[in-house]
N, C-alpha and C. Protein backbone atom coordinates (compact mmCIF):
# COMPACT_ATOMS: atom_id res chain seq x y z
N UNK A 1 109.69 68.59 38.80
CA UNK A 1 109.07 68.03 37.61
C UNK A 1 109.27 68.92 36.39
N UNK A 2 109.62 70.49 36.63
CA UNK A 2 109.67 71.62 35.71
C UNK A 2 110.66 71.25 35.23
N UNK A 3 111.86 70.59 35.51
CA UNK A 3 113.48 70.69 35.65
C UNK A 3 114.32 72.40 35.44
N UNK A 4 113.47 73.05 36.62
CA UNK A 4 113.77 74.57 36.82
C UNK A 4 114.57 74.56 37.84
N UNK A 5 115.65 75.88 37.87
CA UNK A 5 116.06 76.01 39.38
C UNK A 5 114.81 76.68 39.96
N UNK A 6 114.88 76.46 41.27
CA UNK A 6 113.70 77.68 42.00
C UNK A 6 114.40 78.39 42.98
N UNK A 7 113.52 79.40 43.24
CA UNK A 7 114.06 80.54 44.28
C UNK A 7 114.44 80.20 45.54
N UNK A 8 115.20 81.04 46.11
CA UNK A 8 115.41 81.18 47.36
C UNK A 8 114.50 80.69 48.43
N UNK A 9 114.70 79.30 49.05
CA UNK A 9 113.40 78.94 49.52
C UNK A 9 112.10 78.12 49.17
N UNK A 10 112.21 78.02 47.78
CA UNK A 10 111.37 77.40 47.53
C UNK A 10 111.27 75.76 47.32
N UNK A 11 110.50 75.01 47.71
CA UNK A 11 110.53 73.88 47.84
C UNK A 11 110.86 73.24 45.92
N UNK A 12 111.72 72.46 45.94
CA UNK A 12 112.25 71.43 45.03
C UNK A 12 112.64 70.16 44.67
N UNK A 13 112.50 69.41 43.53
CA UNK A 13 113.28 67.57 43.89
C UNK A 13 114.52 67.94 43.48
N UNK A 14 115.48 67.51 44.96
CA UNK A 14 117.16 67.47 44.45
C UNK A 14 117.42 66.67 43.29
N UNK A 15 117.90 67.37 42.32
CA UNK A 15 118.35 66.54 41.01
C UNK A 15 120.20 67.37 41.03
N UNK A 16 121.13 65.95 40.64
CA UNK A 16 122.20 66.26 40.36
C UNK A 16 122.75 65.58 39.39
N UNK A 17 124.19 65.73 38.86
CA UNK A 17 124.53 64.89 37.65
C UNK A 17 126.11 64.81 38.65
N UNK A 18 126.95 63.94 38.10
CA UNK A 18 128.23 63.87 38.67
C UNK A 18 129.07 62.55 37.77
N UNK A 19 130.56 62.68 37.43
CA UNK A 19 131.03 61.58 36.98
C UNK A 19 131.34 60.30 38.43
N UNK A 20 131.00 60.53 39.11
CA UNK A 20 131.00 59.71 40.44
C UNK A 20 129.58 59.31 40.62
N UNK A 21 128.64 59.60 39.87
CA UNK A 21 127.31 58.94 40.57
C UNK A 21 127.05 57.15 39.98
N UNK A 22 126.26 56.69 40.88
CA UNK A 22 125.74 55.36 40.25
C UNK A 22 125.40 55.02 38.98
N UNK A 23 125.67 54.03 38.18
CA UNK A 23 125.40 54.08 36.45
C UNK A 23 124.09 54.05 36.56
N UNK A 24 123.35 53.11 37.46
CA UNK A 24 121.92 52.79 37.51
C UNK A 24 121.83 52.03 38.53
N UNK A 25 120.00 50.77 38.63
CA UNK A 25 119.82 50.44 39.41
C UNK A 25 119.96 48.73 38.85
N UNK A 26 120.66 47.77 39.62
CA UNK A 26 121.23 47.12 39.59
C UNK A 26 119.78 45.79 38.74
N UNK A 27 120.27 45.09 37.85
CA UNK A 27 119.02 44.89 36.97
C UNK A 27 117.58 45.58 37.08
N UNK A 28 117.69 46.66 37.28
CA UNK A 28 116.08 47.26 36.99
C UNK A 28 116.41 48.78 35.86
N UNK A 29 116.07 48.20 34.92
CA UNK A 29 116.49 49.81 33.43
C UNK A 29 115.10 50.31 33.99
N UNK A 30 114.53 50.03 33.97
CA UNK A 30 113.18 50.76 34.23
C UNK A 30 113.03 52.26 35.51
N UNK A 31 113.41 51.19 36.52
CA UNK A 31 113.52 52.40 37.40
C UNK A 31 115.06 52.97 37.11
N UNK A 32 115.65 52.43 36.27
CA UNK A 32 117.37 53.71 36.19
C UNK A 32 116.86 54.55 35.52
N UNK A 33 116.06 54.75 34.32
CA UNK A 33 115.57 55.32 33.27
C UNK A 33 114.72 56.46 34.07
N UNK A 34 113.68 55.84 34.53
CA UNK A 34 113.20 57.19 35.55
C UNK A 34 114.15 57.69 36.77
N UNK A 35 115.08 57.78 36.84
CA UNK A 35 115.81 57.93 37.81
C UNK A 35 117.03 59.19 37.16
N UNK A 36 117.47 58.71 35.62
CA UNK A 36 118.23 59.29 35.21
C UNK A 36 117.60 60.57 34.11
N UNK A 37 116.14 60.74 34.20
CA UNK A 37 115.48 61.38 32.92
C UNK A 37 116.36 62.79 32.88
N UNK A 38 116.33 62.72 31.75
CA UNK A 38 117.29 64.44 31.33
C UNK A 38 118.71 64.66 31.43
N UNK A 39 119.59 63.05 31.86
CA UNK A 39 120.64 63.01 32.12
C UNK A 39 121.04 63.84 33.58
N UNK A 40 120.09 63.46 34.39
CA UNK A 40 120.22 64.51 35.70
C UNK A 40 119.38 62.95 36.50
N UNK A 41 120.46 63.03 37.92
CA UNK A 41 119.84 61.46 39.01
C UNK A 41 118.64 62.64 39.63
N UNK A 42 117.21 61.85 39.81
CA UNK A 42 116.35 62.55 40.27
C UNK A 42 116.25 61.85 42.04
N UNK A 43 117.08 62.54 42.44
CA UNK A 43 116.70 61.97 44.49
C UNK A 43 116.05 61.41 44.80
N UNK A 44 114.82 62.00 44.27
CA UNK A 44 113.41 61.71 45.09
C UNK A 44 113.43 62.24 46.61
N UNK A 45 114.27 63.06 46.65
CA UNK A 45 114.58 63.99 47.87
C UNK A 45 114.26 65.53 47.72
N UNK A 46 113.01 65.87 48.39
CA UNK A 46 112.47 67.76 48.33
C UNK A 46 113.14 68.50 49.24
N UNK A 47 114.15 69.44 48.76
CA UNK A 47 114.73 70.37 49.56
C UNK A 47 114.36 71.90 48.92
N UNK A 48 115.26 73.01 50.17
CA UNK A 48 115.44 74.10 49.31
C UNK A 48 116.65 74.40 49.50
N UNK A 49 116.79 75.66 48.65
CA UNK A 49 118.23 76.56 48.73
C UNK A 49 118.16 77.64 49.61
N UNK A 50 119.51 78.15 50.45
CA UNK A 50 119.29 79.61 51.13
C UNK A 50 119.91 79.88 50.06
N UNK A 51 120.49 81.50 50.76
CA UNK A 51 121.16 82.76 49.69
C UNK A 51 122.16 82.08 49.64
N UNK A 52 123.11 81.82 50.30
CA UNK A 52 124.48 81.02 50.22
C UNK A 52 124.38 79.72 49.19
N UNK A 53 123.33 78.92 49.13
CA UNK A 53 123.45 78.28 47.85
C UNK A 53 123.77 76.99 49.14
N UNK A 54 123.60 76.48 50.10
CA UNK A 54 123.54 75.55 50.87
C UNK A 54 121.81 74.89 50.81
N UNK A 55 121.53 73.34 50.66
CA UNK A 55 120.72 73.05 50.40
C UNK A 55 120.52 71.99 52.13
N UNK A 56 118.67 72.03 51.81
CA UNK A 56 118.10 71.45 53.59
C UNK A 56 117.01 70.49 52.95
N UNK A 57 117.21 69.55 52.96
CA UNK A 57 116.33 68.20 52.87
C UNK A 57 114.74 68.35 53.70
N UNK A 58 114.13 68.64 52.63
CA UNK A 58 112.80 68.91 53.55
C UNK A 58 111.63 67.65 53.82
N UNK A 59 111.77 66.59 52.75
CA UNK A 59 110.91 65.34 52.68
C UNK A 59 111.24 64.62 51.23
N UNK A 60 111.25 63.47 51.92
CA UNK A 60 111.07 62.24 50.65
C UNK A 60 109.89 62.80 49.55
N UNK A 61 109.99 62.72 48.52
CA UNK A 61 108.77 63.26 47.17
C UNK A 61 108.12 62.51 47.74
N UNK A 62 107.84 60.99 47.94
CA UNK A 62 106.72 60.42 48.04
C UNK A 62 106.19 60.31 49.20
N UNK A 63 106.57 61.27 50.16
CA UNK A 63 106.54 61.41 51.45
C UNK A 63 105.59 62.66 51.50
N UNK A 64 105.51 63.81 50.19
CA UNK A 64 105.09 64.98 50.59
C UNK A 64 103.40 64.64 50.79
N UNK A 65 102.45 65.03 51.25
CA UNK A 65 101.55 64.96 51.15
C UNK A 65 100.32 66.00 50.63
N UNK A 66 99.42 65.91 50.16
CA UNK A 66 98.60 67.17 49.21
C UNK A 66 97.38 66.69 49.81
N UNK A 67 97.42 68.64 51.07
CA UNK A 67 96.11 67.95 51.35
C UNK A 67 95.32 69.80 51.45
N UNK A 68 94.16 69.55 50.81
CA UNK A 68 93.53 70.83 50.85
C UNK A 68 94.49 72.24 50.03
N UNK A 69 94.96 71.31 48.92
CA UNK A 69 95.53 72.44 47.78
C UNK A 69 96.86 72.46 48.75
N UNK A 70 96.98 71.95 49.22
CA UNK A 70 98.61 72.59 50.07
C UNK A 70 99.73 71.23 50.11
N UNK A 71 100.47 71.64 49.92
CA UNK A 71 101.75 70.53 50.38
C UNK A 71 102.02 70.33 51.55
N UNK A 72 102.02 69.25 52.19
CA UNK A 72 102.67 69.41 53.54
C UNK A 72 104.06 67.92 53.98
N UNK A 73 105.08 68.79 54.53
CA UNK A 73 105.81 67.71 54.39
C UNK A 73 106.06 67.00 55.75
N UNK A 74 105.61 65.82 55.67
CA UNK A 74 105.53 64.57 56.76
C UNK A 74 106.23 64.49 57.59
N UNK A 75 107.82 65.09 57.10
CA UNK A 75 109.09 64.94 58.03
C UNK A 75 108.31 66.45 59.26
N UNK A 76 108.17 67.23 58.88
CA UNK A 76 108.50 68.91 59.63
C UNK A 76 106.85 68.30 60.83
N UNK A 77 105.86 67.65 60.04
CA UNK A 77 104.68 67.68 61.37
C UNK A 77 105.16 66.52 62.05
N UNK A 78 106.47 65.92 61.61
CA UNK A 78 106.93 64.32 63.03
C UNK A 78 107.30 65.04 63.91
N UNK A 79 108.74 66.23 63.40
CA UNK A 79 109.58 66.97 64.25
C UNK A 79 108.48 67.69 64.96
N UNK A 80 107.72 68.18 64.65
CA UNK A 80 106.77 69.11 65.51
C UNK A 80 106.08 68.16 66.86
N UNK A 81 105.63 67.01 66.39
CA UNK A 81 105.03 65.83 67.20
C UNK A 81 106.32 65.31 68.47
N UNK A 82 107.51 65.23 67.81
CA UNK A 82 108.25 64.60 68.49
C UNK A 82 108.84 65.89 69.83
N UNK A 83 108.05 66.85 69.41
CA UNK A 83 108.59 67.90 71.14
C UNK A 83 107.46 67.48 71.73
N UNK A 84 106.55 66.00 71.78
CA UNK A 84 105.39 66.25 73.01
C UNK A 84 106.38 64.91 73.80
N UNK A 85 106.87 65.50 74.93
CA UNK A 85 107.07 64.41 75.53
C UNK A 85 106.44 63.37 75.50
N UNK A 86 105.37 63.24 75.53
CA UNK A 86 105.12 61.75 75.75
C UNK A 86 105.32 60.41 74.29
N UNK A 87 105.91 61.21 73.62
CA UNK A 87 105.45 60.42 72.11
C UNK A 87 106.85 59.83 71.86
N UNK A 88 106.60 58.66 71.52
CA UNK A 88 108.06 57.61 71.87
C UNK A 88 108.23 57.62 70.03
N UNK A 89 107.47 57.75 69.02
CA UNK A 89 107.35 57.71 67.89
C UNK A 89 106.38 57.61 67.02
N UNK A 90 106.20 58.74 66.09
CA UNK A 90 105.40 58.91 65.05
C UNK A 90 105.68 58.68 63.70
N UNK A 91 104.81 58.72 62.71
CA UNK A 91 105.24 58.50 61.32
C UNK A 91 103.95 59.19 60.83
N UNK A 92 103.86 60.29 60.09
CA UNK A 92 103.11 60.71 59.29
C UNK A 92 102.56 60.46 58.04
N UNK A 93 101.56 60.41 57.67
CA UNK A 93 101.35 59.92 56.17
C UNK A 93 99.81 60.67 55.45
N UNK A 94 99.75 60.42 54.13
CA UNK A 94 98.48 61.36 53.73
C UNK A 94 98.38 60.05 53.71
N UNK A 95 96.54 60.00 54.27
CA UNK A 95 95.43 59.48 53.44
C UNK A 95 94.48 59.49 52.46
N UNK A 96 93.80 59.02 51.96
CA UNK A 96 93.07 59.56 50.85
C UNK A 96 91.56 59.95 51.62
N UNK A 97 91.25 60.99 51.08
CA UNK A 97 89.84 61.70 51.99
C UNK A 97 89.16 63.06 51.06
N UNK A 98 87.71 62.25 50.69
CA UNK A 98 87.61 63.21 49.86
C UNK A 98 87.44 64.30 49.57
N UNK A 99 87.45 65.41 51.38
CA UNK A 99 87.47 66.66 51.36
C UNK A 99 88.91 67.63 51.05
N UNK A 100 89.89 66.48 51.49
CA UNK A 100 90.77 66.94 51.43
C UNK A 100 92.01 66.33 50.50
N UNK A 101 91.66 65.73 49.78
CA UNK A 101 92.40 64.54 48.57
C UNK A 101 93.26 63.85 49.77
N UNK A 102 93.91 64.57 50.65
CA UNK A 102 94.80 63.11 51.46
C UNK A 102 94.65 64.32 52.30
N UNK A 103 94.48 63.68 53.98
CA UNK A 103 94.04 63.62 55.52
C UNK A 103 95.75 63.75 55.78
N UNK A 104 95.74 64.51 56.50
CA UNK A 104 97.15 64.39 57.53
C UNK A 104 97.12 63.75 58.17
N UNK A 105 97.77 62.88 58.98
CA UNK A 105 97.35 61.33 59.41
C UNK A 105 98.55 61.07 60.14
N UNK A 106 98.41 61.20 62.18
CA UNK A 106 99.83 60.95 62.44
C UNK A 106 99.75 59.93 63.06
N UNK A 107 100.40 58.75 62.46
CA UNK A 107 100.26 57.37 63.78
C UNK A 107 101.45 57.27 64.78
N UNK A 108 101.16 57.33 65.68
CA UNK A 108 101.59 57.41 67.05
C UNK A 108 101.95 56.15 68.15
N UNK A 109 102.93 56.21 68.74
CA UNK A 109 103.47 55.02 69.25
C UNK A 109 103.82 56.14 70.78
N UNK A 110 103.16 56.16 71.98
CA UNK A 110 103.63 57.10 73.04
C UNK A 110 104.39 55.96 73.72
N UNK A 111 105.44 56.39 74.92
CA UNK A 111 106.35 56.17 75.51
C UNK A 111 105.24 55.67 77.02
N UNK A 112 106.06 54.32 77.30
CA UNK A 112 105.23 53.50 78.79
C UNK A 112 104.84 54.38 79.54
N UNK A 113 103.48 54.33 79.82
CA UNK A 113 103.18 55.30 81.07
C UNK A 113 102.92 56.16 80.87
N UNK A 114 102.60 56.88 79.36
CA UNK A 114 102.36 57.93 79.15
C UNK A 114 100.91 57.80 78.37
N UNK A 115 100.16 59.17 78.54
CA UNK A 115 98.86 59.38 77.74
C UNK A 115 98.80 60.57 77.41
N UNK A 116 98.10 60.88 75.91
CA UNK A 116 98.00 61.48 75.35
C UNK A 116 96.78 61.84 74.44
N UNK A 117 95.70 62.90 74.05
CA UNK A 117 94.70 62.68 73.13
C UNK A 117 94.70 63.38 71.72
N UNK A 118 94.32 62.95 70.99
CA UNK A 118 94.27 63.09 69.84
C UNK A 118 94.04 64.81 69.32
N UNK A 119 92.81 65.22 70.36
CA UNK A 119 92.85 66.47 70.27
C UNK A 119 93.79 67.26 70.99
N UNK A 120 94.65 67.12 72.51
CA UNK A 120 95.80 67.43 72.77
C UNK A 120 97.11 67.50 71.49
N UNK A 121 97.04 66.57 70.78
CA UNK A 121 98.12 66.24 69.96
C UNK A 121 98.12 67.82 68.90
N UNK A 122 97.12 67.54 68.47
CA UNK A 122 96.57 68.48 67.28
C UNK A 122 96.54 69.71 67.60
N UNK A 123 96.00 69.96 69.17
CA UNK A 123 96.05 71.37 69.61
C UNK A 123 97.62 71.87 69.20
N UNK A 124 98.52 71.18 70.09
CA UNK A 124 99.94 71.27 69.89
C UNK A 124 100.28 71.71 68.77
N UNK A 125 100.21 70.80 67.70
CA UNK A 125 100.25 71.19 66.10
C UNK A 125 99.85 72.46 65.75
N UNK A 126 98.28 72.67 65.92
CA UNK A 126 97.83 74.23 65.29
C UNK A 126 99.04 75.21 66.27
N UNK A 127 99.31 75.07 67.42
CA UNK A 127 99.51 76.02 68.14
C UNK A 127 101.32 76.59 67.50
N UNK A 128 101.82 75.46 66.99
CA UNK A 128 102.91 75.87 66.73
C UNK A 128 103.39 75.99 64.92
N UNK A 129 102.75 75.69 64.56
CA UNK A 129 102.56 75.58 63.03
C UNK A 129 101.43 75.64 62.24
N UNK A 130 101.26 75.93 60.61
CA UNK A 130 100.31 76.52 60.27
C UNK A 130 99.47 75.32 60.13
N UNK A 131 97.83 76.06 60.31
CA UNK A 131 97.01 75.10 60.59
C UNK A 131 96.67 73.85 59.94
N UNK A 132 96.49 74.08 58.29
CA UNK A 132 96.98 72.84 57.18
C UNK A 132 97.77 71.87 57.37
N UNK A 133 98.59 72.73 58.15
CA UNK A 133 99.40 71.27 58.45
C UNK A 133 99.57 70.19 59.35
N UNK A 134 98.35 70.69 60.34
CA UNK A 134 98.45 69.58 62.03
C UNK A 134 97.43 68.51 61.12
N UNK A 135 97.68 67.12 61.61
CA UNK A 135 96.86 66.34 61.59
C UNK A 135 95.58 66.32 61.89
N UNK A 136 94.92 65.82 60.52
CA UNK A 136 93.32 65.83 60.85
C UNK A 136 93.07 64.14 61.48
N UNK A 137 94.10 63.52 61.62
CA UNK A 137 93.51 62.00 62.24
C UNK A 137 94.65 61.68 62.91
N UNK A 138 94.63 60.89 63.89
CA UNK A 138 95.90 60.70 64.62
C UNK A 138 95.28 59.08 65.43
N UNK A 139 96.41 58.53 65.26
CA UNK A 139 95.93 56.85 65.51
C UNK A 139 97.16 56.77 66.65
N UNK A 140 96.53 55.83 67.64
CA UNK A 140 97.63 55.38 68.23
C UNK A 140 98.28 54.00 68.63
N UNK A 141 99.23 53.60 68.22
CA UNK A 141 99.73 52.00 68.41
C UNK A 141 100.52 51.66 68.67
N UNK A 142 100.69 50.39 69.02
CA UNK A 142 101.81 49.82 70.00
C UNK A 142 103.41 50.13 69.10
N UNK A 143 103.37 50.07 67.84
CA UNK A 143 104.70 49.70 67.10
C UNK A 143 103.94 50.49 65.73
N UNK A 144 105.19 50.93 65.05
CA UNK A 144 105.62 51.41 63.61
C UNK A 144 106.36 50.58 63.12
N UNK A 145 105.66 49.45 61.28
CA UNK A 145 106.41 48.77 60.32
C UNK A 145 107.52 48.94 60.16
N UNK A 146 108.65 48.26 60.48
CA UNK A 146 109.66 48.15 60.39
C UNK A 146 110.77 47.35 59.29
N UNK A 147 111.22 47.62 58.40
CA UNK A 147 112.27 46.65 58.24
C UNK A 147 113.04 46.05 58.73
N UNK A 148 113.80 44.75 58.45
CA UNK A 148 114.97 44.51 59.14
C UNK A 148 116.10 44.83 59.43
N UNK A 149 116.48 46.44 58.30
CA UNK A 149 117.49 47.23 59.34
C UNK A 149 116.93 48.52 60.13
N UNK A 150 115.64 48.22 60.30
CA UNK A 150 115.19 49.24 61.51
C UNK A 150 114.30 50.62 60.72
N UNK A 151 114.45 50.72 59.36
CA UNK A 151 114.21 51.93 58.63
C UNK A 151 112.46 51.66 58.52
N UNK A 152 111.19 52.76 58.62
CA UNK A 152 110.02 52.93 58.86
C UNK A 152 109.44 51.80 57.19
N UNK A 153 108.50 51.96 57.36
CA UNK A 153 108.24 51.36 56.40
C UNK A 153 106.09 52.05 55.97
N UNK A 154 106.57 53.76 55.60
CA UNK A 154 105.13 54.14 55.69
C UNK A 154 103.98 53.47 54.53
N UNK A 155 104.66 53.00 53.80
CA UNK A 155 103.98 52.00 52.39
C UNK A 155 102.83 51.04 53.20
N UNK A 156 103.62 50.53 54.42
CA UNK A 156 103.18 49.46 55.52
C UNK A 156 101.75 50.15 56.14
N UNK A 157 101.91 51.16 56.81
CA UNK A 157 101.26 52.62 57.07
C UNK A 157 100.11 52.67 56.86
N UNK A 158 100.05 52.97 55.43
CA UNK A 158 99.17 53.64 54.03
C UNK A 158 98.02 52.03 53.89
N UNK A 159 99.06 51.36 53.75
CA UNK A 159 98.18 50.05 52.84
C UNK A 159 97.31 49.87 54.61
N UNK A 160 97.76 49.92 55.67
CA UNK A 160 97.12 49.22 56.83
C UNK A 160 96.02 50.39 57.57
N UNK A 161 95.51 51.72 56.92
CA UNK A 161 94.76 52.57 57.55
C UNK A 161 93.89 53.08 56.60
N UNK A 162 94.44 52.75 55.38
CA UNK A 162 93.17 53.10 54.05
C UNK A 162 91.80 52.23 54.49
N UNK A 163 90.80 53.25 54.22
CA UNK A 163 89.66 53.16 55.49
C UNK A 163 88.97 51.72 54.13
């Protein structure tokens, strides 16, 4: 949002410019306009840089979640979720909660035959990552919103668990 480089490591929105990029978005000026501000395409993709200057996709912007003064990004507590065997698929999302402006929130889809508890889940989480970031609510259900080419749909998520 600064339109700064940042350090080594530090979390950022990939912004690039290129004579090969898209002019815009196909009748919508509105979203090209926010898309192109500063003459730089804004991703909407949070990565960082190492020393080498190689960049790692850390979460969708509207994916990051702010919960208890902290950022946490949705993609890194799935990957963490997805080493419990039993979990056939998760999707993370903030909720809104007023201790914590948005709840870490992992909805859960486990694999036939398998069981799992909410506080098991979470233990897992604290045990391997910092504590802010394990889910404070964890739901579990048959299926995750889908589009019709298969891609999650957490908008679906959000609108169906807002209490």
């Amino acid at each position: 949002d600064q339109m700064r480089d940042v350090a080594v490591g530090e979390v950022g929105e990939i912004v690039h410019r290129s004579p090969h990029l898209m002019q815009g978005y196909f009748h919508d000026d509105e979203r090209t306009r926010a898309a192109f501000e500063g003459g730089w395409f804004h991703s909407g993709d949070l990565g960082t840089i190492d020393d080498e200057g190689y960049i790692s996709v850390v979460d969708r912007k509207k994916d990051m979640i702010k919960s208890g003064g902290e950022n946490v990004a949705s993609r890194e507590v799935e990957e963490m979720i997805y080493r419990l065997p039993q979990v056939s698929e998760v999707a993370v999302i903030g909720l809104p909660d007023p201790k914590w402006v948005e709840a870490v929130t992992a909805v859960v889809v486990l694999k036939a035959g398998q069981e799992l508890t909410e506080q098991q889940l979470i233990d897992h989480c604290t045990t391997h990552m910092a504590h802010f970031k394990a889910p404070k609510r964890v739901v579990f259900t048959d299926a995750l919103p889908k589009n019709p080419s298969g891609k999650l749909l957490k908008r679906e998520l959000r609108k169906a668990y807002v209490d």
